[in-house]
Protein backbone atom coordinates (compact mmCIF):
# COMPACT_ATOMS: atom_id res chain seq x y z
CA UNK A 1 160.81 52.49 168.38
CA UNK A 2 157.58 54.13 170.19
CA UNK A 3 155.35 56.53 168.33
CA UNK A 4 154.09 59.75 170.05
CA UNK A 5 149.81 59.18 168.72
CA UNK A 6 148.77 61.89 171.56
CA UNK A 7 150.16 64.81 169.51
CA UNK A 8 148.17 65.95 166.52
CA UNK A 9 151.27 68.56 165.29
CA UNK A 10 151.36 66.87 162.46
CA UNK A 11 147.87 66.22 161.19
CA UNK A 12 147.47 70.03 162.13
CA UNK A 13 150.41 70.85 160.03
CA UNK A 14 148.71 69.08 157.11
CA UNK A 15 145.13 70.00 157.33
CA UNK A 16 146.77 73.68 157.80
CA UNK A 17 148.82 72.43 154.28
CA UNK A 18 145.43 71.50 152.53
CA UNK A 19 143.46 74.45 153.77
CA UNK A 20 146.49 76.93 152.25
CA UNK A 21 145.50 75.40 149.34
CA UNK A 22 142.19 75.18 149.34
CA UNK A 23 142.28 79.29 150.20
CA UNK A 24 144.57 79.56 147.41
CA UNK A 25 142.84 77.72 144.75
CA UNK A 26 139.42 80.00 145.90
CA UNK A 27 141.42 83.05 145.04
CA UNK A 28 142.71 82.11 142.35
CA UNK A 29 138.86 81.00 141.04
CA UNK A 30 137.78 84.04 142.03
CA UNK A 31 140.13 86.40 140.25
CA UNK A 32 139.20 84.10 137.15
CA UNK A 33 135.73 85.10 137.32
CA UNK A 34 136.35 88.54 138.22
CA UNK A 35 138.44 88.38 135.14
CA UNK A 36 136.08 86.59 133.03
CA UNK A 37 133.23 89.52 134.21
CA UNK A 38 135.19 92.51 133.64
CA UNK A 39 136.01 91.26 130.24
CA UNK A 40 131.83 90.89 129.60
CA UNK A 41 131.39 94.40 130.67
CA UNK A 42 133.82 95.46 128.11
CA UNK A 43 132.02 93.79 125.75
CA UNK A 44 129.20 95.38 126.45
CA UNK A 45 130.30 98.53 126.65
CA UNK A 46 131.95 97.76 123.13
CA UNK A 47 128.68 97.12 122.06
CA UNK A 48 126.62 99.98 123.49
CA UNK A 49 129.10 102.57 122.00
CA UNK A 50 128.66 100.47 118.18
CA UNK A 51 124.50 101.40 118.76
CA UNK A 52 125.24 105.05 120.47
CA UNK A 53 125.10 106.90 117.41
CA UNK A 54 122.14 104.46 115.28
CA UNK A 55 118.76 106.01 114.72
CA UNK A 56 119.11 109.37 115.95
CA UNK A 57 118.63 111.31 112.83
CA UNK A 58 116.97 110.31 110.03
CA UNK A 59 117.50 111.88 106.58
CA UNK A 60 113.93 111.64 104.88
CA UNK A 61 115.32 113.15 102.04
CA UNK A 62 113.55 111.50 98.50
């Protein structure tokens, strides 16, 4: 039985196998963090509109 070693098909084939996941698993980190950050801003937001209406009028009344 001889082996064909001069053609890199399939070593291509599984680096291109690795780097579709490696692109994959980037994505998927990334929409994670975009996730994670939109989720912050609502907080924030959240927050800002508790404090909107705080210390605008005072009623000095006695």
């Amino acid at each position: 039985m001889a082996m064909n070693i001069g053609s890199s098909t399939g070593v291509d084939a599984a680096l291109n196998a690795v780097a579709g996941v490696e692109d994959k698993r980037m994505a998927l980190q990334v929409a994670l963090l975009r996730k994670s950050l939109d989720a912050q801003q609502e907080q924030a937001a959240d927050i800002l509109r508790l404090l909107e209406g705080k210390g605008q009028q005072v009623d000095i009344r006695v």
